[in-house]
N, C-alpha and C. Protein backbone atom coordinates (compact mmCIF):
# COMPACT_ATOMS: atom_id res chain seq x y z
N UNK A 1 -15.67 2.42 11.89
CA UNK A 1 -14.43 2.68 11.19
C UNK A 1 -14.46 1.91 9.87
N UNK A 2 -14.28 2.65 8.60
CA UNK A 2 -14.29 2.35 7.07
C UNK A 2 -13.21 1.05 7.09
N UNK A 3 -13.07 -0.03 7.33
CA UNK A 3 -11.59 -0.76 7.47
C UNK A 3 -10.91 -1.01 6.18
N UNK A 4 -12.43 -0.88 5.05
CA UNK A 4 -11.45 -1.56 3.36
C UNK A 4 -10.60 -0.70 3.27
N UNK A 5 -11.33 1.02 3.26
CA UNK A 5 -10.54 1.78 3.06
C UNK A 5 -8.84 2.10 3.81
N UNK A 6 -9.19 1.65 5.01
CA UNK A 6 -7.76 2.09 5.78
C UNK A 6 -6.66 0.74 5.42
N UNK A 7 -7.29 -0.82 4.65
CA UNK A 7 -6.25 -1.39 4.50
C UNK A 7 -6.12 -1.36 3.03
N UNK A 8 -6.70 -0.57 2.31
CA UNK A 8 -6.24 0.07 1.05
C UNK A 8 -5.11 1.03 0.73
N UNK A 9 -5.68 2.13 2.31
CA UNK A 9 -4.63 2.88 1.97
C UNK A 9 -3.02 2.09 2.55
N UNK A 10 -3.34 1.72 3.13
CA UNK A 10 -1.89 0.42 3.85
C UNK A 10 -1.22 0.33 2.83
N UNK A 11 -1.96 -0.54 1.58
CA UNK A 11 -1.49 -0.73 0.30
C UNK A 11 -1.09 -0.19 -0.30
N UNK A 12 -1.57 0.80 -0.33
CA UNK A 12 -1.01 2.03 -1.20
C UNK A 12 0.16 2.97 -0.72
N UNK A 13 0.44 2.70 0.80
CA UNK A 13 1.63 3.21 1.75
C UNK A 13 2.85 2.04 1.33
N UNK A 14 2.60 1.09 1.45
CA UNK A 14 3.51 0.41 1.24
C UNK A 14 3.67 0.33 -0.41
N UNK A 15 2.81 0.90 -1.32
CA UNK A 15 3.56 1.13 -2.68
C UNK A 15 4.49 2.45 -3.16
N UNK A 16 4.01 3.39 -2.27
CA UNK A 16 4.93 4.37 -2.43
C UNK A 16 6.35 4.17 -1.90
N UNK A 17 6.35 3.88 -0.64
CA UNK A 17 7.65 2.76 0.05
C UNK A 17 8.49 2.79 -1.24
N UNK A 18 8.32 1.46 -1.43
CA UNK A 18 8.39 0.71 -2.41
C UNK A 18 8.87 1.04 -3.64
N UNK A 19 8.02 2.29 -4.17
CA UNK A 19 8.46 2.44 -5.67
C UNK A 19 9.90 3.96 -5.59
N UNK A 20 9.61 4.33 -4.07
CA UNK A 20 10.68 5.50 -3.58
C UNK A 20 11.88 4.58 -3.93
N UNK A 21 12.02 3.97 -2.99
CA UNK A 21 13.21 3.20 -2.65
C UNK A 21 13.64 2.40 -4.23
N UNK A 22 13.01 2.28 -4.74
CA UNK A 22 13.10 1.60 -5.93
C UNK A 22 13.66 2.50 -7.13
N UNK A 23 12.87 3.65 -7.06
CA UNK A 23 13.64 4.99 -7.62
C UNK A 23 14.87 5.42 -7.35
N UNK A 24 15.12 5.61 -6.29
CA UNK A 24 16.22 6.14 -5.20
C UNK A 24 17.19 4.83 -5.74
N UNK A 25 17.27 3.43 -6.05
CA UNK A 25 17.84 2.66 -6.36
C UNK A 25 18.70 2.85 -7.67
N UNK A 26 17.59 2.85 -8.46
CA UNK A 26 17.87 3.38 -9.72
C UNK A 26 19.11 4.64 -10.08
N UNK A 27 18.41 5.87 -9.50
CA UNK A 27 18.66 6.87 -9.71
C UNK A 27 20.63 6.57 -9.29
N UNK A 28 20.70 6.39 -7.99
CA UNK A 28 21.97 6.11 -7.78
C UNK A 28 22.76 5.06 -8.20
N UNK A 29 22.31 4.03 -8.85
CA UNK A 29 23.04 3.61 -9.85
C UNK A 29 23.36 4.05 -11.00
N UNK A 30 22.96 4.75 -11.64
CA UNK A 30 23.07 5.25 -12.87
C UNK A 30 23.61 6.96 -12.44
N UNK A 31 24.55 6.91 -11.92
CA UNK A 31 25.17 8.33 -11.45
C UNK A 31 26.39 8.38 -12.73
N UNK A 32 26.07 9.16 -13.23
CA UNK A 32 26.89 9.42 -14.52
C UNK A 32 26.57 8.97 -15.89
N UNK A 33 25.32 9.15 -16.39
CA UNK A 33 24.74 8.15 -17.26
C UNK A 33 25.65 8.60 -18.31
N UNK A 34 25.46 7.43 -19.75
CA UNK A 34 26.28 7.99 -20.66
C UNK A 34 25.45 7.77 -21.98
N UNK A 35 24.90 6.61 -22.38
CA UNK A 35 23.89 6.51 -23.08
C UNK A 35 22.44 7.71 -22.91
N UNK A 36 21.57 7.51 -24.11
CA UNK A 36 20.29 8.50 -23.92
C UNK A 36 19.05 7.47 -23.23
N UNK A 37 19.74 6.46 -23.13
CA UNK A 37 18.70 5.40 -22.65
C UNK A 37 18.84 5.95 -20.99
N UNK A 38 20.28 5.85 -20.98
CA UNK A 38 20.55 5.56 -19.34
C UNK A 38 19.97 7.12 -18.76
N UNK A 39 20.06 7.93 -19.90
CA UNK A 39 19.54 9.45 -19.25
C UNK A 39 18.07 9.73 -18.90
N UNK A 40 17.61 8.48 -20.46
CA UNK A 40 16.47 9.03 -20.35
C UNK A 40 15.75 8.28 -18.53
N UNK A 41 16.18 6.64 -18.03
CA UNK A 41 15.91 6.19 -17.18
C UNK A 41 16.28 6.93 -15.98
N UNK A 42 17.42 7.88 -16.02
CA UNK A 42 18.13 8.16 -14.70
C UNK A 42 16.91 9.85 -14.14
N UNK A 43 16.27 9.97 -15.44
CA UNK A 43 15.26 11.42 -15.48
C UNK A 43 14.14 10.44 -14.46
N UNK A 44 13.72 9.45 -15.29
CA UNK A 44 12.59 8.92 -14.88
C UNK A 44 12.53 8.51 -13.21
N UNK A 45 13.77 7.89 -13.04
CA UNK A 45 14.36 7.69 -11.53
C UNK A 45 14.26 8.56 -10.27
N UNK A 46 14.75 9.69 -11.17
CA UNK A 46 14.61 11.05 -10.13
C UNK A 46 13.71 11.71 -10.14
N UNK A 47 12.20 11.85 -10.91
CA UNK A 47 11.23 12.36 -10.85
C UNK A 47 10.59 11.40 -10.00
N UNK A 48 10.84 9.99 -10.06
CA UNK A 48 9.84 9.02 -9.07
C UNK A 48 10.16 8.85 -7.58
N UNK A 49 11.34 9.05 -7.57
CA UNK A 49 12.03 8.90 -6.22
C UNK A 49 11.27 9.84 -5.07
N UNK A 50 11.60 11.28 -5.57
CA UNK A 50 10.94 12.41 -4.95
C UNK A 50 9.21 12.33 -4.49
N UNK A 51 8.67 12.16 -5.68
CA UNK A 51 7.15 12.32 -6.27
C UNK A 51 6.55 11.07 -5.23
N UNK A 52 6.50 9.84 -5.39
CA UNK A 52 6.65 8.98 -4.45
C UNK A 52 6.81 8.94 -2.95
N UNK A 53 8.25 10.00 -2.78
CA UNK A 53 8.50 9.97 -1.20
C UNK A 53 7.13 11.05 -1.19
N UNK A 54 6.67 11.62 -1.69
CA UNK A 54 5.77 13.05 -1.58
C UNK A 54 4.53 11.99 -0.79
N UNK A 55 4.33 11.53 -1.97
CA UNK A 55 2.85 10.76 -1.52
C UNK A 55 3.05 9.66 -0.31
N UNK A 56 4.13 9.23 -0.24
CA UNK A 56 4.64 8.09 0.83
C UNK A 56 3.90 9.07 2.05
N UNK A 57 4.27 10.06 2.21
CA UNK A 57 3.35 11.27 3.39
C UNK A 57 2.78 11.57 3.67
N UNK A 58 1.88 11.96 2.19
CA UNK A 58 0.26 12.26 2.01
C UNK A 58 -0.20 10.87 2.36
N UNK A 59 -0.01 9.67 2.19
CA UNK A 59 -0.51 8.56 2.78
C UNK A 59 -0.57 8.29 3.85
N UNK A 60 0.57 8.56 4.33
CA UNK A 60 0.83 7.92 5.90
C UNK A 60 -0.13 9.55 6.65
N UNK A 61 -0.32 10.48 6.58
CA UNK A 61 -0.90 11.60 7.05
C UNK A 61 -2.51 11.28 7.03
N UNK A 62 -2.81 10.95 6.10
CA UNK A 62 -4.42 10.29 5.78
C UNK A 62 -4.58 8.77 6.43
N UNK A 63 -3.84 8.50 6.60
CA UNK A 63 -4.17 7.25 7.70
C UNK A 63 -4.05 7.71 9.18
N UNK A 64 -3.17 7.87 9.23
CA UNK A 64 -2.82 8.41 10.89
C UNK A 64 -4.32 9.56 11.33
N UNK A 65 -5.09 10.05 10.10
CA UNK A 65 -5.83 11.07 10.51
C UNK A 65 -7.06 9.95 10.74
N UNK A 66 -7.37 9.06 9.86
CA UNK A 66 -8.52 8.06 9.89
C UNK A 66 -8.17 7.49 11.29
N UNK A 67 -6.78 7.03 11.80
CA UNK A 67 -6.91 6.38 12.72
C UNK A 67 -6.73 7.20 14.17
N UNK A 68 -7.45 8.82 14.17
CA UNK A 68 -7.49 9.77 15.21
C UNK A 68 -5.93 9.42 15.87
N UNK A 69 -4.74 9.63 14.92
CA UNK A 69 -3.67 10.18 15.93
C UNK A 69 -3.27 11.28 15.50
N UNK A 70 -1.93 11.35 15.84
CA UNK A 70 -1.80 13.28 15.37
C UNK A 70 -0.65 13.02 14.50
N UNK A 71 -0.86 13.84 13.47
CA UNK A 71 -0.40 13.67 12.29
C UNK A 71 0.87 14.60 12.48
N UNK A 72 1.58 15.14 13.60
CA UNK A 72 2.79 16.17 13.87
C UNK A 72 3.38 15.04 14.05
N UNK A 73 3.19 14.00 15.22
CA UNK A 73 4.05 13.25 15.88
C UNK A 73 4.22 11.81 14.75
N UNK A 74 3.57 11.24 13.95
CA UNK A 74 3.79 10.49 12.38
C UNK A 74 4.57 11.36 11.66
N UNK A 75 3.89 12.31 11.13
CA UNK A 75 4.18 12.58 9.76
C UNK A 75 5.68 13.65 10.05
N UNK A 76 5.87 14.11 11.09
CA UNK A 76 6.96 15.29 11.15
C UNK A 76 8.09 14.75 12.02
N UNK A 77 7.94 13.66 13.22
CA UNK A 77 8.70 13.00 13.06
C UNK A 77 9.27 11.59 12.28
N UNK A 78 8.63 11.60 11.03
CA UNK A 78 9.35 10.69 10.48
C UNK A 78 10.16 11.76 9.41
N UNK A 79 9.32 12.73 9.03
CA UNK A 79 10.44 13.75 8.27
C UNK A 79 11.90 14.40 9.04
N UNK A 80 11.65 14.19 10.59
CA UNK A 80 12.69 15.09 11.23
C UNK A 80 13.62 13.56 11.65
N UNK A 81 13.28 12.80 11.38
CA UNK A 81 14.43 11.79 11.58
C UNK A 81 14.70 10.56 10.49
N UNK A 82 14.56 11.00 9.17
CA UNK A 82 14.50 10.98 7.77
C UNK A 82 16.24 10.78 7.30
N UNK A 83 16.76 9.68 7.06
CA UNK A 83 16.15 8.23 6.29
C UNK A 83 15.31 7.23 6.54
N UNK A 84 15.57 7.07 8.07
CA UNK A 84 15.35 6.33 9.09
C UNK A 84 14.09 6.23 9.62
N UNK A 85 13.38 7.29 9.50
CA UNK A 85 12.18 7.55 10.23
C UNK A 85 10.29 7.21 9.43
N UNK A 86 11.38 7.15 7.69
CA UNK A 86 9.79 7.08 7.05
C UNK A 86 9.89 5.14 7.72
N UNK A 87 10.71 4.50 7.32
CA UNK A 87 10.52 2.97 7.67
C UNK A 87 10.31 2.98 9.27
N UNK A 88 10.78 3.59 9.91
CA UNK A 88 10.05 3.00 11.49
C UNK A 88 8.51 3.47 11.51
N UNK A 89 7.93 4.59 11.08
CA UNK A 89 6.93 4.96 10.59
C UNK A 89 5.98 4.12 10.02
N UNK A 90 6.54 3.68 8.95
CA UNK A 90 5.83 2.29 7.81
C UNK A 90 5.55 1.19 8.82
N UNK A 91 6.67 0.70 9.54
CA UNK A 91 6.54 -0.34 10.48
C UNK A 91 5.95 -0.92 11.39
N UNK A 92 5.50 0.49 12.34
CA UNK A 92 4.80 1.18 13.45
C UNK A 92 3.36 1.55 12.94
N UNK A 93 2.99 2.18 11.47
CA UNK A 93 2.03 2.15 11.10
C UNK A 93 0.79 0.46 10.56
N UNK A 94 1.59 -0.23 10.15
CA UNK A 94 1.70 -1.44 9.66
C UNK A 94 1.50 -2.27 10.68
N UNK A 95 1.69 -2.17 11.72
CA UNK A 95 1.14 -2.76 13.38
C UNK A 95 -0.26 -2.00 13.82
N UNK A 96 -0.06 -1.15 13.73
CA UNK A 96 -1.52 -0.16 14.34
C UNK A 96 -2.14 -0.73 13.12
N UNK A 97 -2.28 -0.34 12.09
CA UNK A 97 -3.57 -0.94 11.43
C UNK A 97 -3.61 -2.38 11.24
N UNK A 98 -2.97 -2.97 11.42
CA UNK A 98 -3.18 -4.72 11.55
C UNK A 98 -3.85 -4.68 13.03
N UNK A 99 -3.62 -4.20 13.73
CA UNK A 99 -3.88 -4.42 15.16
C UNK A 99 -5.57 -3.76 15.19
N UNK A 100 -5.58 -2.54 14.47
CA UNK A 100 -7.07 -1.77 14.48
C UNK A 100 -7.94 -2.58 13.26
N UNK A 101 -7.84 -3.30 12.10
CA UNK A 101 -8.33 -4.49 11.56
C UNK A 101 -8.64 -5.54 11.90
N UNK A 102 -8.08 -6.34 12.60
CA UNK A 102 -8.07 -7.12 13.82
C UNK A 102 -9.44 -7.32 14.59
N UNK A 103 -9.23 -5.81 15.47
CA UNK A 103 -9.91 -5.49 16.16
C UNK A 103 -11.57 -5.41 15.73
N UNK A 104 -11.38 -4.90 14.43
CA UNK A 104 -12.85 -4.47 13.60
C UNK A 104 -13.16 -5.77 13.15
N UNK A 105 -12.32 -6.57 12.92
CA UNK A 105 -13.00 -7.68 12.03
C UNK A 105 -12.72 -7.52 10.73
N UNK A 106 -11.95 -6.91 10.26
CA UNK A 106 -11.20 -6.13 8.52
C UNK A 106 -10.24 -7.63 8.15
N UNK A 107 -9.85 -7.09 7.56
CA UNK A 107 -8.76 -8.02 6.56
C UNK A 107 -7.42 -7.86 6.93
N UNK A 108 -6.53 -8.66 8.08
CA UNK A 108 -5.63 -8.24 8.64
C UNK A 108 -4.78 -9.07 7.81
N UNK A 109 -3.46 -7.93 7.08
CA UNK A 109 -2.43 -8.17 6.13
C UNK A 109 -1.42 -9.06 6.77
């Protein structure tokens, strides 16, 4: 098992996380912008929020596949129980690969 790669992609799961929620932050603060600043940030907000949660999926789907589970029961129930479900997901994922790093001798986060 490749381990740099699977605690790379970790990294990279927990940056999409990250920059969603961070978007999603944004975006709903600035609900009614009035300045071209605040428009132009509140555009930028809502293109990252989405784009982000996109890949937050494609990540967690490419790990779950490296780590032979099934990518219906990750990736579709965290969409079918979504707000809630990408972070128990992240959480639950974030244990399995610390735990499968561990195991290999990898770089446990």
């Amino acid at each position: 098992m490749n381990t740099p790669a699977i605690a790379a992609q970790m990294r990279r799961l927990t940056t999409y996380l990250l920059a969603s929620l961070l978007g999603l932050a944004v975006f709903g603060a600035l609900i009614g912008p009035e300045t071209q600043t605040e428009k132009t940030i509140w555009f930028l907000a809502g293109i990252t929020w989405p784009a982000c949660g996109f890949m937050f999926y494609v990540t967690l789907g490419s790990l779950v596949v490296r780590l032979k589970r099934s990518v219906i029961v990750w990736v579709g129930g965290s969409v079918v129980f979504a707000p809630i479900g990408p972070f128990i997901a992240y959480f639950n994922m974030r244990r399995l690969v610390k735990k499968t790093l561990s195991e290999n001798g990898g770089e446990a986060e």
